[in-house]
N, C-alpha and C. Protein backbone atom coordinates (compact mmCIF):
# COMPACT_ATOMS: atom_id res chain seq x y z
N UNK A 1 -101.12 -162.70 285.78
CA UNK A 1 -101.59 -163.64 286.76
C UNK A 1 -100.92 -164.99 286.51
N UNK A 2 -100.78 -165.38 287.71
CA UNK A 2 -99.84 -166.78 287.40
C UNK A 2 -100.69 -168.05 288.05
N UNK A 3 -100.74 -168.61 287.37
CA UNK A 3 -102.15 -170.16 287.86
C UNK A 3 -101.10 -171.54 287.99
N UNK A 4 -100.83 -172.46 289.34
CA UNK A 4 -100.73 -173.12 289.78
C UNK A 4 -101.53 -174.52 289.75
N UNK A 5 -100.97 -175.62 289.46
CA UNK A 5 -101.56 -176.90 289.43
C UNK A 5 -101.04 -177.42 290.43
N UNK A 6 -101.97 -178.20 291.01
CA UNK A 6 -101.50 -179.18 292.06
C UNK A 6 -101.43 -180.80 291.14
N UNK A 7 -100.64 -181.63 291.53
CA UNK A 7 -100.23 -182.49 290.93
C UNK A 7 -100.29 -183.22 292.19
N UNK A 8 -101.23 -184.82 291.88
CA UNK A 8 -101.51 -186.08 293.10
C UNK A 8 -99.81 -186.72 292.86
N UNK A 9 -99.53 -187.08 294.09
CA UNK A 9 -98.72 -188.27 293.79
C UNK A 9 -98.55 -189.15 292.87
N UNK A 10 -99.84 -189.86 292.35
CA UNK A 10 -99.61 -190.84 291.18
C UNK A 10 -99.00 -190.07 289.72
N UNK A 11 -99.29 -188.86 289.46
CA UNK A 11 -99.05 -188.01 289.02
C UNK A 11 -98.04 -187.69 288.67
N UNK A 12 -96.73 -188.18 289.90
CA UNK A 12 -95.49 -187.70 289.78
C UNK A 12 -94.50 -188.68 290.06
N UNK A 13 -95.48 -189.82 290.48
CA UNK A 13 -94.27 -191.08 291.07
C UNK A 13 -94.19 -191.78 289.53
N UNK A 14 -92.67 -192.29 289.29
CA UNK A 14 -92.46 -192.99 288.73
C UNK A 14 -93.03 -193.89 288.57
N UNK A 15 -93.42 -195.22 287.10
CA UNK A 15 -93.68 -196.05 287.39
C UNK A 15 -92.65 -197.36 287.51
N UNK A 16 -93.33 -198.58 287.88
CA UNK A 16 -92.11 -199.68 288.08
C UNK A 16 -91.96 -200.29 286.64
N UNK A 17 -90.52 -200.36 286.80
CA UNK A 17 -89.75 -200.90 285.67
C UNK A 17 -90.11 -202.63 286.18
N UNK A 18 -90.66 -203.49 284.76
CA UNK A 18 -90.86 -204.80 285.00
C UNK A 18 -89.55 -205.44 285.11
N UNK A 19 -89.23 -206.05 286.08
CA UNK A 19 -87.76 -207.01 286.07
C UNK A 19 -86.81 -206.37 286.45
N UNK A 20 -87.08 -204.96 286.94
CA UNK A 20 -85.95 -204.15 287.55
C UNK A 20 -85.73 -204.68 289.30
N UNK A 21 -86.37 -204.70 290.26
CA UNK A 21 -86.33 -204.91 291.18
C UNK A 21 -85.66 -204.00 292.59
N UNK A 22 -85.14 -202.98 291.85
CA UNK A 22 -84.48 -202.08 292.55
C UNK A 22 -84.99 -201.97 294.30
N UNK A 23 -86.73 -201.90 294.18
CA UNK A 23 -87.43 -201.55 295.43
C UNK A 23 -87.36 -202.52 296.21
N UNK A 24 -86.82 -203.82 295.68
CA UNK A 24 -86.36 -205.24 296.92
C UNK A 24 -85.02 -204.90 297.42
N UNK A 25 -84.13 -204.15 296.55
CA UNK A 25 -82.43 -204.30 296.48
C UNK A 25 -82.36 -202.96 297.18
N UNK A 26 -82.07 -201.94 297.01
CA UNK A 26 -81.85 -200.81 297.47
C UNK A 26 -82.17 -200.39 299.00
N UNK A 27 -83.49 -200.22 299.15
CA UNK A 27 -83.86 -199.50 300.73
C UNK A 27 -83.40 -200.60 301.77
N UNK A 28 -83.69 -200.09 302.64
CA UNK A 28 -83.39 -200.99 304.04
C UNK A 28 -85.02 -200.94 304.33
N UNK A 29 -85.24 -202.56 304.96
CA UNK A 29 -86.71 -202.81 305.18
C UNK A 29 -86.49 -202.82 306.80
N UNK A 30 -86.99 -201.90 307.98
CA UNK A 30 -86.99 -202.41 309.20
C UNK A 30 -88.13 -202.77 309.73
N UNK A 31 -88.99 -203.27 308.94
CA UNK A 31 -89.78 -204.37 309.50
C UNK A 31 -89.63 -205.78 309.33
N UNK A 32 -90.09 -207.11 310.20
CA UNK A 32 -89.80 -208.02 309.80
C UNK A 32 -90.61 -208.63 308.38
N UNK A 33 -90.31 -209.15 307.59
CA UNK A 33 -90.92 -209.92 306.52
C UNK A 33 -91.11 -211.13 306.41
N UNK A 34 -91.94 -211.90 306.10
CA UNK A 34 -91.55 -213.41 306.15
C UNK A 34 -90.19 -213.64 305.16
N UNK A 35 -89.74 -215.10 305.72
CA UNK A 35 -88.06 -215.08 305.65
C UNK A 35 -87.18 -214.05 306.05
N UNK A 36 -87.18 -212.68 306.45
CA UNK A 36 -86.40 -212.25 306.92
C UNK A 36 -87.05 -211.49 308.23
N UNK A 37 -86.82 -212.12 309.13
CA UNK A 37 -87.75 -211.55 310.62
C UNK A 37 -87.31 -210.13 311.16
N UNK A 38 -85.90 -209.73 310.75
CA UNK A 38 -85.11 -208.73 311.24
C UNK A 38 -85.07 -207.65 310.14
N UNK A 39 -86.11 -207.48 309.15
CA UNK A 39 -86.18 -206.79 308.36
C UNK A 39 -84.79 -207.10 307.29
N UNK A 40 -84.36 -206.07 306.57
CA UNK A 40 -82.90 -205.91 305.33
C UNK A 40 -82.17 -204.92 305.18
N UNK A 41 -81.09 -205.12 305.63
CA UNK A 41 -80.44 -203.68 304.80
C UNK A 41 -80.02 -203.17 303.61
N UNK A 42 -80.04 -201.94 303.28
CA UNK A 42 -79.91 -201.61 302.12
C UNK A 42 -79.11 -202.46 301.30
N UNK A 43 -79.21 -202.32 300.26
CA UNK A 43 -78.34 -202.83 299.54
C UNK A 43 -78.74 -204.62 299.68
N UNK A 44 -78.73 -204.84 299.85
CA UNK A 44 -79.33 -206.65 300.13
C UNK A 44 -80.57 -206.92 299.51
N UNK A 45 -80.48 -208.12 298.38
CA UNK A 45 -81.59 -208.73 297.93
C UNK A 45 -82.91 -209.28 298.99
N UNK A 46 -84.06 -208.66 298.69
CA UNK A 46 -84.96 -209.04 299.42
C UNK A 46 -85.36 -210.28 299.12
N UNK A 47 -85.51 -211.55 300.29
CA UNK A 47 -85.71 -213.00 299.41
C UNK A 47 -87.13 -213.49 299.04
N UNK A 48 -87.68 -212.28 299.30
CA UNK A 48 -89.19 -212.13 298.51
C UNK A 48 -89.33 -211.99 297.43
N UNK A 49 -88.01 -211.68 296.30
CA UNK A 49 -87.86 -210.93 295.14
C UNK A 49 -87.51 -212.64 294.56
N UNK A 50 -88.57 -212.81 293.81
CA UNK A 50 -88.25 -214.24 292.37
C UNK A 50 -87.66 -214.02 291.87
N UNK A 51 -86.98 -215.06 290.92
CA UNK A 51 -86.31 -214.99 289.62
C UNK A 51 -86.88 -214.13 288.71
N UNK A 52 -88.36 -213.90 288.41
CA UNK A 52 -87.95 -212.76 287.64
C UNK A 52 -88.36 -211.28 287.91
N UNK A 53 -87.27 -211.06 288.97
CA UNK A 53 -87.61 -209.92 289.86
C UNK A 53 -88.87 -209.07 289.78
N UNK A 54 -90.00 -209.69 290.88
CA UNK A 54 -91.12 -209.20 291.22
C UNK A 54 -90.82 -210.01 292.66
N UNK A 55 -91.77 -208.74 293.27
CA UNK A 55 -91.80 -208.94 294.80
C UNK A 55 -93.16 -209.92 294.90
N UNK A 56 -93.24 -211.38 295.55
CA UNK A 56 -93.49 -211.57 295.89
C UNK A 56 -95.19 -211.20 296.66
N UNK A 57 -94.60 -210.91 297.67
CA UNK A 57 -95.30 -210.18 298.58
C UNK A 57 -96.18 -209.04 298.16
N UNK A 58 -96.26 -208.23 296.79
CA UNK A 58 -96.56 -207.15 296.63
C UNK A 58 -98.44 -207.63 296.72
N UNK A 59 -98.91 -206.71 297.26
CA UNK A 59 -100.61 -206.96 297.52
C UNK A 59 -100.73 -207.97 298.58
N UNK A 60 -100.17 -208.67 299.23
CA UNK A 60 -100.99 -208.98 300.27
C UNK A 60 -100.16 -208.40 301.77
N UNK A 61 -101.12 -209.11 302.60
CA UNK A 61 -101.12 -208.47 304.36
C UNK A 61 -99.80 -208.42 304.52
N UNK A 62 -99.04 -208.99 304.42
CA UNK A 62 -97.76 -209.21 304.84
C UNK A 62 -96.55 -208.94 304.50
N UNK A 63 -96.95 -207.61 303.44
CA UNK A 63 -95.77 -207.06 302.70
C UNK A 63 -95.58 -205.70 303.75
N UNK A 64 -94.84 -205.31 304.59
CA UNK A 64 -94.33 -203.81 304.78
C UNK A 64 -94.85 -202.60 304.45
């Protein structure tokens, strides 16, 4: 008999690297953000992202 686990998302998602910032830099955002109304494309620093790369925005209304 072979027994199966289900595994939640939190479970399996990575966690965030402090000062990495990758999730501002990498994706393309097509929603607007404050300071950038036209959303970002990949690859482009999000200007929500501080000096010491943390988003800004993370937890409130107005993050994406």
């Amino acid at each position: 008999m072979t027994q199966t686990t289900a595994l939640s998302a939190d479970a399996v998602a990575p966690g965030c690297r402090a000062g990495c910032g990758g999730c501002c830099i990498a994706p393309s955002i097509s929603s607007p953000i404050p300071g950038m109304p036209n959303g970002k494309p990949a690859g482009v620093r999000c200007v929500q992202l501080d000096d010491d790369n943390l988003c800004q925005l993370f937890g409130t209304p107005q993050r994406p």
